[in-house]
C-alpha atoms as a PDB file:
ATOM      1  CA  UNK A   1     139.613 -32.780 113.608  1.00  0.00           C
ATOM      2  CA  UNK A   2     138.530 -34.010 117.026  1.00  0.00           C
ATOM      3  CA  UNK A   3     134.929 -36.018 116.697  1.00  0.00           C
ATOM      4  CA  UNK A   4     133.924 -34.548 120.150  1.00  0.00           C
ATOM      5  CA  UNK A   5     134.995 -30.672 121.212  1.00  0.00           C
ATOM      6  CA  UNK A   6     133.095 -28.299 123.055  1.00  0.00           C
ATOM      7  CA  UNK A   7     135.064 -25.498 125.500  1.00  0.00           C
ATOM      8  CA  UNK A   8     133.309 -23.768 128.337  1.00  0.00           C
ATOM      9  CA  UNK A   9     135.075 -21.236 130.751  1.00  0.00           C
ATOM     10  CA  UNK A  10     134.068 -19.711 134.070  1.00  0.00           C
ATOM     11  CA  UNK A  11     135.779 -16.171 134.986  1.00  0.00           C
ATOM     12  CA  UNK A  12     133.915 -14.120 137.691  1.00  0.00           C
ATOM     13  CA  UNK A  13     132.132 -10.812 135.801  1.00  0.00           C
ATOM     14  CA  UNK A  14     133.213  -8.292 138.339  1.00  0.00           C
ATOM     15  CA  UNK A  15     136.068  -8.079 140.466  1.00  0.00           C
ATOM     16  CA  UNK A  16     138.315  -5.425 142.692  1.00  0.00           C
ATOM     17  CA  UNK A  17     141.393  -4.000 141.390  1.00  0.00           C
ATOM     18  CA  UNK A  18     144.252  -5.849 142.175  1.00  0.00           C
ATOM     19  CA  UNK A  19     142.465  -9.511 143.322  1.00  0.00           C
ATOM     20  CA  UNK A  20     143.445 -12.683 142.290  1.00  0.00           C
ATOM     21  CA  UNK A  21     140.913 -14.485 140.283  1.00  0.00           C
ATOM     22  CA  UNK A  22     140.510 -17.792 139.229  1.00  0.00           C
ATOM     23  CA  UNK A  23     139.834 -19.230 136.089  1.00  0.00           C
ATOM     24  CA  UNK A  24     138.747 -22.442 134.679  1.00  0.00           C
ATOM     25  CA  UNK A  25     138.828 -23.733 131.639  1.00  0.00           C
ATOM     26  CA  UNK A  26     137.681 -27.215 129.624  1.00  0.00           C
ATOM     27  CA  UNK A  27     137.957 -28.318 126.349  1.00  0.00           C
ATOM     28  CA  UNK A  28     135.696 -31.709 125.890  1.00  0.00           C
ATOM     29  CA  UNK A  29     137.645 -33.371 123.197  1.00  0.00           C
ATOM     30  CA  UNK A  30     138.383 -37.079 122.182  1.00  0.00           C
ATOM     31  CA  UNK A  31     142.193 -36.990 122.863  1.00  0.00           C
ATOM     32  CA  UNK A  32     144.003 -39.657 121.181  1.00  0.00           C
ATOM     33  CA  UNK A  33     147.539 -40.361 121.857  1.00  0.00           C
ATOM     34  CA  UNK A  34     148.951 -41.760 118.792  1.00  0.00           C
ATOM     35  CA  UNK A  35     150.094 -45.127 120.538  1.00  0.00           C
ATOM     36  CA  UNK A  36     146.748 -47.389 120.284  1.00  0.00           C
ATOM     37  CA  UNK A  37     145.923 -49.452 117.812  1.00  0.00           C
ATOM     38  CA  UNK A  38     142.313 -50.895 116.174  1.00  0.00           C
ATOM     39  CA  UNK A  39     141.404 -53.983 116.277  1.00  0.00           C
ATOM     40  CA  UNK A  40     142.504 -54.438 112.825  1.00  0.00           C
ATOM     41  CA  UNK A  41     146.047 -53.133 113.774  1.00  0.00           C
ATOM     42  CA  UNK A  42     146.113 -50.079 112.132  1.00  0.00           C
ATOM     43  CA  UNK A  43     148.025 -46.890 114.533  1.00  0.00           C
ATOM     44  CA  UNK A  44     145.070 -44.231 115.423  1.00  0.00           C
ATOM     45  CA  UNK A  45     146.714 -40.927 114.374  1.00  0.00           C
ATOM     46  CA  UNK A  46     147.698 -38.733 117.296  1.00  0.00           C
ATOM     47  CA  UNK A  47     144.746 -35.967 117.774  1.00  0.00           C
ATOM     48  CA  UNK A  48     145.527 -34.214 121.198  1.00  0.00           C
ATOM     49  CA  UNK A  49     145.287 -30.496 122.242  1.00  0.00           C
ATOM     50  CA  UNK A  50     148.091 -29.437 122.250  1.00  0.00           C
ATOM     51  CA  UNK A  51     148.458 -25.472 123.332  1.00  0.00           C
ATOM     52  CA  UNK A  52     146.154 -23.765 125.496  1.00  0.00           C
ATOM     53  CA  UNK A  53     147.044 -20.060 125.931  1.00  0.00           C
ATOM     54  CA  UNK A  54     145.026 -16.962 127.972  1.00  0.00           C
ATOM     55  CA  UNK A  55     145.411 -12.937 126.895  1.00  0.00           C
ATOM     56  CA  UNK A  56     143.706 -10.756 129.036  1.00  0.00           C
ATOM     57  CA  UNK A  57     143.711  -7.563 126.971  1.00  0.00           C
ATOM     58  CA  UNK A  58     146.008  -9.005 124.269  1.00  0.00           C
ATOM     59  CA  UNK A  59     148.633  -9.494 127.148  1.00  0.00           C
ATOM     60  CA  UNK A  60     149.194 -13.695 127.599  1.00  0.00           C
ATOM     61  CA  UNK A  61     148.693 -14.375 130.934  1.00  0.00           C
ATOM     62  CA  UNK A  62     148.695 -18.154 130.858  1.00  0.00           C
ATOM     63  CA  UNK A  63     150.066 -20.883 128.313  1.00  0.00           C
ATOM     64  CA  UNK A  64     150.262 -24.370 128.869  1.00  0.00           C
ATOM     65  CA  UNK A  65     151.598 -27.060 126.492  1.00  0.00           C
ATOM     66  CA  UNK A  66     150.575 -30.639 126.072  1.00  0.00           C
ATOM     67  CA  UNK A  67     152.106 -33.801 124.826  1.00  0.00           C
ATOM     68  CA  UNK A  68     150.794 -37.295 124.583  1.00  0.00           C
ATOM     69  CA  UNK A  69     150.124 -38.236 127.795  1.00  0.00           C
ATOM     70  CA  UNK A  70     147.552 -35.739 128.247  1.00  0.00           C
ATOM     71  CA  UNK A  71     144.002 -37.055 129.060  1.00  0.00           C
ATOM     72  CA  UNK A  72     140.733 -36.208 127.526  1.00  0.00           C
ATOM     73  CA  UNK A  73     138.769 -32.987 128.744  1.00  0.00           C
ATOM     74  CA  UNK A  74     141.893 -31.248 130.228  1.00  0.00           C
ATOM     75  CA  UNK A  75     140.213 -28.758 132.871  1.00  0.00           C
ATOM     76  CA  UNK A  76     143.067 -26.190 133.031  1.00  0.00           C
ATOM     77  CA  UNK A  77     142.623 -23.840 136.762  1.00  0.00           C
ATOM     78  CA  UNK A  78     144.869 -20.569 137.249  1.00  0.00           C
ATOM     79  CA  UNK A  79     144.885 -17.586 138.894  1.00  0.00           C
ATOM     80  CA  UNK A  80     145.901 -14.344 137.704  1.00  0.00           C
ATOM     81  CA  UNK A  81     145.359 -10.440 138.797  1.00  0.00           C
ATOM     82  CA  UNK A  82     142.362  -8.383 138.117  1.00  0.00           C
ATOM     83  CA  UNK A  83     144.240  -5.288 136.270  1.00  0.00           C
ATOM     84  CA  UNK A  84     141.687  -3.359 134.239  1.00  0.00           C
ATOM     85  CA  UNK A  85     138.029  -3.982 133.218  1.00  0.00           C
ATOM     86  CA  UNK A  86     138.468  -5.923 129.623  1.00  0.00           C
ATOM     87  CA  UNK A  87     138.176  -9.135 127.431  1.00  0.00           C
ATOM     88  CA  UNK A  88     140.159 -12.548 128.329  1.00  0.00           C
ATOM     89  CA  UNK A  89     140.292 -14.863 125.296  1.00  0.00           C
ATOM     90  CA  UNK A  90     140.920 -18.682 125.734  1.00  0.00           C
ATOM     91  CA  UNK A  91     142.634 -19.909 122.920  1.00  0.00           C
ATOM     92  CA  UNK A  92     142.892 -24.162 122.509  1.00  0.00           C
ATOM     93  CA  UNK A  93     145.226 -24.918 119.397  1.00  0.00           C
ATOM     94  CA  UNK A  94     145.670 -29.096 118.586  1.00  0.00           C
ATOM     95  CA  UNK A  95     146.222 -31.958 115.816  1.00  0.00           C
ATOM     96  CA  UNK A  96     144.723 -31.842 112.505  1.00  0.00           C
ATOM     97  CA  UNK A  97     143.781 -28.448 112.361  1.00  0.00           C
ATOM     98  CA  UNK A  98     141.872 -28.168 115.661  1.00  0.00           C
ATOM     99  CA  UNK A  99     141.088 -24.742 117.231  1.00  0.00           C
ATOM    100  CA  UNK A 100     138.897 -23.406 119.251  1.00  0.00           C
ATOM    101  CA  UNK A 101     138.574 -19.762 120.820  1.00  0.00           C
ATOM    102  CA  UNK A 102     136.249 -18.258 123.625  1.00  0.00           C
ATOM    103  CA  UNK A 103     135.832 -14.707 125.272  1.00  0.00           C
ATOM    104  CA  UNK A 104     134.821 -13.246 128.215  1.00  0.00           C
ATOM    105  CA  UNK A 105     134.366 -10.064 129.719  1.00  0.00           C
ATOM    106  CA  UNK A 106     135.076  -8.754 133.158  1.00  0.00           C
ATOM    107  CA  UNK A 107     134.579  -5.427 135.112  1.00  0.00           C
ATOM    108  CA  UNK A 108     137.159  -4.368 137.439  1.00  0.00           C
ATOM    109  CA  UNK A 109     136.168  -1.902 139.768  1.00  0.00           C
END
């Protein structure tokens, strides 16, 4: 598992029915791309994110899948519509077991 990974998301609390928001996501973790090398010439194993996926009341809403040449701390922005007042879970999935899950809530008025 990654040395390094913390996640942090920012979705507005409230919103109108039927607005686009925006949401951001990072996940701070020490991607590694399977092609370097150490100084001693051993291969570093690949350890990369390598699906990041978004429900908003258990309905995906955004999925995004990564290969090797992603970089480190992949901030992932995207919009999506303001339905019904409920939970959005952030789901990062990667190498060697990695996962890592958030929530957040938002009212739609």
């Amino acid at each position: 598992m990654s040395k390094t990974s913390r996640t942090s998301i920012t979705v507005p609390a409230q919103a109108k029915k039927g607005s686009i928001i925006e949401i951001r996501a990072i996940a701070q973790h020490d991607m590694e791309s399977g092609f370097r090398y150490t100084e001693s010439g051993k291969l570093i194993p690949r350890d990369i994110i390598r699906v990041f996926t978004c429900t908003y009341n258990n309905v995906e809403v955004f999925k995004a899948d990564f290969y090797a040449g992603i970089g480190a701390n992949p901030l992932i922005i995207f919009t999506t519509l303001a339905v019904e007042s409920g939970e959005l879970e952030f789901k990062w999935v990667g190498d060697d077991g990695y996962e890592a899950v958030n929530r957040a809530r938002i009212t739609v008025s």
